[in-house]
C-alpha atoms as a PDB file:
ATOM      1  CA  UNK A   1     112.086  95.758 298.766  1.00  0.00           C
ATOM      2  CA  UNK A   2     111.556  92.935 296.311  1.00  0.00           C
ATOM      3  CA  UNK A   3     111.167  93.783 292.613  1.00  0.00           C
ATOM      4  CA  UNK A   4     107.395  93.070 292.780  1.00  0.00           C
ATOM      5  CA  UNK A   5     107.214  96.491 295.747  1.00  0.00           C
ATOM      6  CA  UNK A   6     107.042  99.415 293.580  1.00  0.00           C
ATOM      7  CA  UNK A   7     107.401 101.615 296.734  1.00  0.00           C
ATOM      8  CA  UNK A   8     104.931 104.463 298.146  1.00  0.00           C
ATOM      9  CA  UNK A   9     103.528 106.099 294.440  1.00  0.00           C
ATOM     10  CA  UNK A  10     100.842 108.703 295.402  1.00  0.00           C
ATOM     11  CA  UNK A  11     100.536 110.293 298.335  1.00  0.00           C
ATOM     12  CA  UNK A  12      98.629 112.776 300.660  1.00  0.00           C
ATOM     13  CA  UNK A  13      99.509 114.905 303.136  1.00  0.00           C
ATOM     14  CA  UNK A  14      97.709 116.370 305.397  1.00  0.00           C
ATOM     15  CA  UNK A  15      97.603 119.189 308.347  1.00  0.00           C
ATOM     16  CA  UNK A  16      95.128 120.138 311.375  1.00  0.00           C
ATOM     17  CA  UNK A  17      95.221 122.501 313.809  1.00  0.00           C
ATOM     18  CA  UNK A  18      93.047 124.617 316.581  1.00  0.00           C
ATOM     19  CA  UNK A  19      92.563 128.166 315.457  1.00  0.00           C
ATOM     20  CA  UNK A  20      93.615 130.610 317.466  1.00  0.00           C
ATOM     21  CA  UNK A  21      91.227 132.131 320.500  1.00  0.00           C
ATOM     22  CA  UNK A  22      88.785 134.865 319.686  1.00  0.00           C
ATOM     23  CA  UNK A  23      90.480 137.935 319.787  1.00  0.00           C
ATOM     24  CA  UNK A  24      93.945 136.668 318.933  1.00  0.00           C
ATOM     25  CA  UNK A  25      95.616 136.555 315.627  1.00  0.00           C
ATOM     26  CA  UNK A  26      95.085 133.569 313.461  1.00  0.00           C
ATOM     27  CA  UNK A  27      97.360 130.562 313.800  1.00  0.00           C
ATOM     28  CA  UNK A  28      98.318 129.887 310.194  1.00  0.00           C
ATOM     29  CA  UNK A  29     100.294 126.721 309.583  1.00  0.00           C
ATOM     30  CA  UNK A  30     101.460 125.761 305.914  1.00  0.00           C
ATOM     31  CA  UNK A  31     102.687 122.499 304.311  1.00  0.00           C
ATOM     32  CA  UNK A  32     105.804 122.877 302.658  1.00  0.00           C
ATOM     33  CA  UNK A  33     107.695 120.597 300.749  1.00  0.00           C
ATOM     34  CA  UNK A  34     111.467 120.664 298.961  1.00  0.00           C
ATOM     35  CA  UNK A  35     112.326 118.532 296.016  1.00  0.00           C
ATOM     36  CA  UNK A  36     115.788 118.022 295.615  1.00  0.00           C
ATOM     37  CA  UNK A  37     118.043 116.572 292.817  1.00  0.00           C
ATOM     38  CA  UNK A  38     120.025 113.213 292.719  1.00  0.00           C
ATOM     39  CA  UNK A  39     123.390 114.956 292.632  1.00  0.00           C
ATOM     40  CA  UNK A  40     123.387 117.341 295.325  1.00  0.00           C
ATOM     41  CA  UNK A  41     120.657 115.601 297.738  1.00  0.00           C
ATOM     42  CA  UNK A  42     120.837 117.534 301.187  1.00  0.00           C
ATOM     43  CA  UNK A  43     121.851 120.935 299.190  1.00  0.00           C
ATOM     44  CA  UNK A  44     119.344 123.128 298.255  1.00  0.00           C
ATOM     45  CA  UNK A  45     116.130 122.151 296.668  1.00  0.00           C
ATOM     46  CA  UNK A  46     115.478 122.341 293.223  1.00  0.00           C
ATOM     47  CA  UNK A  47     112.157 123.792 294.247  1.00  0.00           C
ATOM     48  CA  UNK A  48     109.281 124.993 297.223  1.00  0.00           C
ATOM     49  CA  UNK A  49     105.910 123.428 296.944  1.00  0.00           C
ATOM     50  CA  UNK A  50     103.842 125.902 299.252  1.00  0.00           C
ATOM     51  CA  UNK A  51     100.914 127.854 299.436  1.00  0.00           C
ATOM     52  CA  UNK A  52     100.035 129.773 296.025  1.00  0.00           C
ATOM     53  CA  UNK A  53     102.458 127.406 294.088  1.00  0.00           C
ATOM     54  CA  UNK A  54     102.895 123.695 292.819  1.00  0.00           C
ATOM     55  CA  UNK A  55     105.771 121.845 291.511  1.00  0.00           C
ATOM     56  CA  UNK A  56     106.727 122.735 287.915  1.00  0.00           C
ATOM     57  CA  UNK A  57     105.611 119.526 286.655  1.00  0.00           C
ATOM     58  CA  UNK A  58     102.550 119.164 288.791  1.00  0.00           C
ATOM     59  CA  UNK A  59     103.545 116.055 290.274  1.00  0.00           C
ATOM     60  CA  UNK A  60     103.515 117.835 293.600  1.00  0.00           C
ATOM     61  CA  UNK A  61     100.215 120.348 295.090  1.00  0.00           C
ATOM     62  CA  UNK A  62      98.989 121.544 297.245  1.00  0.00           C
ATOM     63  CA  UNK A  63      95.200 122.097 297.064  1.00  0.00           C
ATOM     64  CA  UNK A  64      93.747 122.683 300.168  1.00  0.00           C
ATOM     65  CA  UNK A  65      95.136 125.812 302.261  1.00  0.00           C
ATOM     66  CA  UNK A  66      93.850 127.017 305.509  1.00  0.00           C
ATOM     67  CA  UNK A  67      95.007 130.473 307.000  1.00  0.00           C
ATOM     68  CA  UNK A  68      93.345 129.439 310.166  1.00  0.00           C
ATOM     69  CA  UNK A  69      92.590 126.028 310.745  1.00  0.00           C
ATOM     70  CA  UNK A  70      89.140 126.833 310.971  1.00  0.00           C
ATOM     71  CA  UNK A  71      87.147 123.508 309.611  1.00  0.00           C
ATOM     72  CA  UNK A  72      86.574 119.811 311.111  1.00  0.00           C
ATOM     73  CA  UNK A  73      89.918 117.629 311.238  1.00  0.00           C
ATOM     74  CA  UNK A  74      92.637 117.811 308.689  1.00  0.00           C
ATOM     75  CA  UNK A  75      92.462 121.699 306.961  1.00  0.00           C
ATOM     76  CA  UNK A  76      95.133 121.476 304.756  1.00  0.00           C
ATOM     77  CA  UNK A  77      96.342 119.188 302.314  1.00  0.00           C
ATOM     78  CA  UNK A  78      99.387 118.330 299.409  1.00  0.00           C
ATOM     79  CA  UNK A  79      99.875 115.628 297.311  1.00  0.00           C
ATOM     80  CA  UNK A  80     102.539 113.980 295.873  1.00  0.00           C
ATOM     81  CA  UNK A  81     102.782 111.673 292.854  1.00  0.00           C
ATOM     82  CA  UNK A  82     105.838 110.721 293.343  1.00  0.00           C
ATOM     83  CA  UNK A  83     105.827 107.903 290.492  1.00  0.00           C
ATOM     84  CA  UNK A  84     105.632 110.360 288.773  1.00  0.00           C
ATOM     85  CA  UNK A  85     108.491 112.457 289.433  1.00  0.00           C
ATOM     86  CA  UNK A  86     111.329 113.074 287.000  1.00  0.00           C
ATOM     87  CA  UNK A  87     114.405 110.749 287.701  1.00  0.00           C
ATOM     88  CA  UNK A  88     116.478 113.668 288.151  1.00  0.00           C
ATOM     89  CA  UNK A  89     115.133 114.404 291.520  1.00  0.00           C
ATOM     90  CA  UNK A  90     116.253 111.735 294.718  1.00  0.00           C
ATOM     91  CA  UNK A  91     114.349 113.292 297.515  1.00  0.00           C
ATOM     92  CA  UNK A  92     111.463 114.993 298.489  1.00  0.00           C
ATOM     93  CA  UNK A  93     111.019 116.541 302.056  1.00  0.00           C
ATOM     94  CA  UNK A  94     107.660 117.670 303.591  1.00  0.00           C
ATOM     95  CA  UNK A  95     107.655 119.953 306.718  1.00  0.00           C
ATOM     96  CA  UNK A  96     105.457 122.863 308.380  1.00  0.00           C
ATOM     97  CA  UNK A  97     106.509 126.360 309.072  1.00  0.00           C
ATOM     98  CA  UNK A  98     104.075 128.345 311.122  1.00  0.00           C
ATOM     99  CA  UNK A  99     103.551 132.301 309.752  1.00  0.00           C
ATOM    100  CA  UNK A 100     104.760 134.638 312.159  1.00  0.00           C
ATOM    101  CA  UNK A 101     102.790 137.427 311.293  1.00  0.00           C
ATOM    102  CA  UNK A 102     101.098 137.573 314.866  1.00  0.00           C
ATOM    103  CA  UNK A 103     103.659 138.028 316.736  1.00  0.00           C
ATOM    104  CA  UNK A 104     106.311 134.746 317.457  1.00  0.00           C
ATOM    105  CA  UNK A 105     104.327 131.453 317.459  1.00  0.00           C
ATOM    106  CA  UNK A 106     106.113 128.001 318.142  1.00  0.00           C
ATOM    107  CA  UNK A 107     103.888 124.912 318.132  1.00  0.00           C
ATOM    108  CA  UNK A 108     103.671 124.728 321.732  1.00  0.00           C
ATOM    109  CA  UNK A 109     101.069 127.662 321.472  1.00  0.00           C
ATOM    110  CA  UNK A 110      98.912 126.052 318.770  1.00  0.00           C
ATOM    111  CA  UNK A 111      96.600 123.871 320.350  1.00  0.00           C
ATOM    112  CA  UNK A 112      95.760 120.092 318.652  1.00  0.00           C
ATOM    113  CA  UNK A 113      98.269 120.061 316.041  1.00  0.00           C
ATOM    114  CA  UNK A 114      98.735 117.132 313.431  1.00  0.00           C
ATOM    115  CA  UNK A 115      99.797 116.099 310.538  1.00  0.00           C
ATOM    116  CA  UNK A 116      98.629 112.777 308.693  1.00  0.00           C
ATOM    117  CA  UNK A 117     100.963 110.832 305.629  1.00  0.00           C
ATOM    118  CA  UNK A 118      98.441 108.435 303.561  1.00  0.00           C
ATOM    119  CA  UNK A 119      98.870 106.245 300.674  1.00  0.00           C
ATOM    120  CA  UNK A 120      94.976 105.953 299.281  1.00  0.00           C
ATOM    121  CA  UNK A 121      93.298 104.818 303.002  1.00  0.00           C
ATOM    122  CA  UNK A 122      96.643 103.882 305.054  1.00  0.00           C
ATOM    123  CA  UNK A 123      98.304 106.002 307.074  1.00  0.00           C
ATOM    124  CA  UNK A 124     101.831 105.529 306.585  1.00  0.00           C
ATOM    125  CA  UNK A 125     102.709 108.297 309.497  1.00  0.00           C
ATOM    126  CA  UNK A 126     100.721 110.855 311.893  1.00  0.00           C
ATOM    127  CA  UNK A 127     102.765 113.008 313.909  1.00  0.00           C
ATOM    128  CA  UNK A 128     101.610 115.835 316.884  1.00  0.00           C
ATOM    129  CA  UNK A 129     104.898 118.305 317.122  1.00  0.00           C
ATOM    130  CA  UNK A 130     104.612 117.182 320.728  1.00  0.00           C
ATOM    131  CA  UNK A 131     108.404 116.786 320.578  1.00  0.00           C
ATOM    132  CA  UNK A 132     109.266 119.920 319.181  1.00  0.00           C
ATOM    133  CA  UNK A 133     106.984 122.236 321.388  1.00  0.00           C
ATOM    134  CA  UNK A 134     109.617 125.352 320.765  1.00  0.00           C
ATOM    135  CA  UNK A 135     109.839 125.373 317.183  1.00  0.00           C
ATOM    136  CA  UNK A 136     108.590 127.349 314.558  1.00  0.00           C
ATOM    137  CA  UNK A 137     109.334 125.103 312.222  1.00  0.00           C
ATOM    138  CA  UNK A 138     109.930 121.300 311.627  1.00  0.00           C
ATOM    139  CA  UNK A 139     110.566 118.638 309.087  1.00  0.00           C
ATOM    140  CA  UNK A 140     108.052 115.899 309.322  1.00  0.00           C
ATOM    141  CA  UNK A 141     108.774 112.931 306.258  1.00  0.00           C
ATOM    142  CA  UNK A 142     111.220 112.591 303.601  1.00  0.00           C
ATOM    143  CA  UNK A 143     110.769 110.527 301.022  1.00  0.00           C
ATOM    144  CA  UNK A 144     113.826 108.964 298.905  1.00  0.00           C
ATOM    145  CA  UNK A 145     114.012 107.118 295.463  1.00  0.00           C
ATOM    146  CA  UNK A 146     115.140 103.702 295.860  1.00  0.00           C
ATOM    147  CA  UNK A 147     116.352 103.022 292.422  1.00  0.00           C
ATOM    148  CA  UNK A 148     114.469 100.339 290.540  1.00  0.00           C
ATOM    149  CA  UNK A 149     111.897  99.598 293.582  1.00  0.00           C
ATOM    150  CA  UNK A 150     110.607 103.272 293.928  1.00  0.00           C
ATOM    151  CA  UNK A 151     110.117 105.128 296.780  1.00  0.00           C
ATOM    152  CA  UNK A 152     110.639 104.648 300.157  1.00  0.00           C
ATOM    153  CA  UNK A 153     109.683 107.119 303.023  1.00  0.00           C
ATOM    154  CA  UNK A 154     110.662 107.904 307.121  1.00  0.00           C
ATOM    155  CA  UNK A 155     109.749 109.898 309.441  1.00  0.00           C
ATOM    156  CA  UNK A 156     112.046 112.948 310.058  1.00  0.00           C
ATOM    157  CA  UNK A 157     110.950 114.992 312.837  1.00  0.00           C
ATOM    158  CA  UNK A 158     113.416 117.847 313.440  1.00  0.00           C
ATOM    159  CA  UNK A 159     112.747 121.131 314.855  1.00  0.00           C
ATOM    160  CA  UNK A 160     113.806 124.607 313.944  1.00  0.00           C
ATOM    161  CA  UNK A 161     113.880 127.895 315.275  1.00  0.00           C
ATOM    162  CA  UNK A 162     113.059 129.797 311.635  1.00  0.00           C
ATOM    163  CA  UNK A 163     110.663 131.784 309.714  1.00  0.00           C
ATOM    164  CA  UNK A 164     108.772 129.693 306.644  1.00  0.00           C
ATOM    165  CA  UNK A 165     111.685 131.793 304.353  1.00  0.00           C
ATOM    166  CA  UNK A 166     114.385 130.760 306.108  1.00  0.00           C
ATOM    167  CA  UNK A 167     112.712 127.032 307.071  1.00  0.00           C
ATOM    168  CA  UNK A 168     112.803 126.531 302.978  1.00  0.00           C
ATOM    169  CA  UNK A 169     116.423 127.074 302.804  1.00  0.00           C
ATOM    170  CA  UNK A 170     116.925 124.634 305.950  1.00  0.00           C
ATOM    171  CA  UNK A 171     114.607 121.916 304.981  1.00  0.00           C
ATOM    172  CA  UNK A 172     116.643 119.357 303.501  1.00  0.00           C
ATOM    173  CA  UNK A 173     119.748 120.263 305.517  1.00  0.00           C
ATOM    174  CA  UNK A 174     121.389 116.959 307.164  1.00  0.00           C
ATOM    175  CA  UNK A 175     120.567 115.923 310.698  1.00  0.00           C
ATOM    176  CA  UNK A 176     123.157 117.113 312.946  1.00  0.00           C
END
């Protein structure tokens, strides 16, 4: 990046999904993200942005929750103002852990999943699970501070066999 690229500032995340078929129980997907500090960057996260909460600073929220991806296209949705963000915190990881509630779910069994990364009208990443059909989990985009320039972002698709508790305490693990 050049000194004149300030890097990816403001942006939102979204999630879609089918809902379930009548008679089963709902398919409920959630956005989750983990902020984590500049000294201890893959350890665990300084804090969870997930449903019924927000970062402590508000620079991260989600404000759009679905508990059955019942609605047209993209039900759920988290931003992140990451130009905001305190300089104590180097990364920022965004992922999706299905509820198990219903009985054990993976995203294989939800039909027409998606999840959409924009900055104002350009999609920076969309991503199906398609190659993590046996999850119940996954990491989807991490974003890192790049010093001076900002922020920069990649895709991080990653799969894991855990409950949204235990996918918070995994989400900004290394890749093995």
């Amino acid at each position: 990046m050049s000194g004149l690229n300030k890097g990816v500032g403001r942006v939102e995340v979204t999630l879609k999904w089918d809902p379930a078929p009548t008679g089963m129980p709902a398919h409920d997907l959630d956005l989750v993200a983990g902020v984590f500090p500049t000294g201890d960057p893959y350890g665990a996260p300084a804090h969870l942005v997930h449903f019924g909460s927000r970062s402590p600073d508000g620079t991260i929220t989600l404000h759009r929750d679905s508990r059955t991806g019942q609605g047209f296209g993209y039900d759920e949705a988290m931003t992140l103002e990451l130009d905001r963000l305190d300089p104590r915190y180097a990364r920022v990881v965004v992922g999706v852990a299905i509820q198990q509630g219903g009985g054990r779910l993976t995203f294989g069994d939800i039909a027409n999943t998606g999840i959409r990364v924009r900055e104002g009208y350009t999609d920076l990443l969309t991503h199906d699970f398609a190659d993590v059909p046996g999850a119940r989990s996954a990491t989807v985009v991490e974003f890192t501070r790049d010093g001076a320039d900002g922020w920069s972002y990649r895709s991080i698709s990653r799969g894991f066999d855990a409950d949204p508790q235990t996918f918070g305490t995994l989400l900004g693990s290394a890749p093995a």
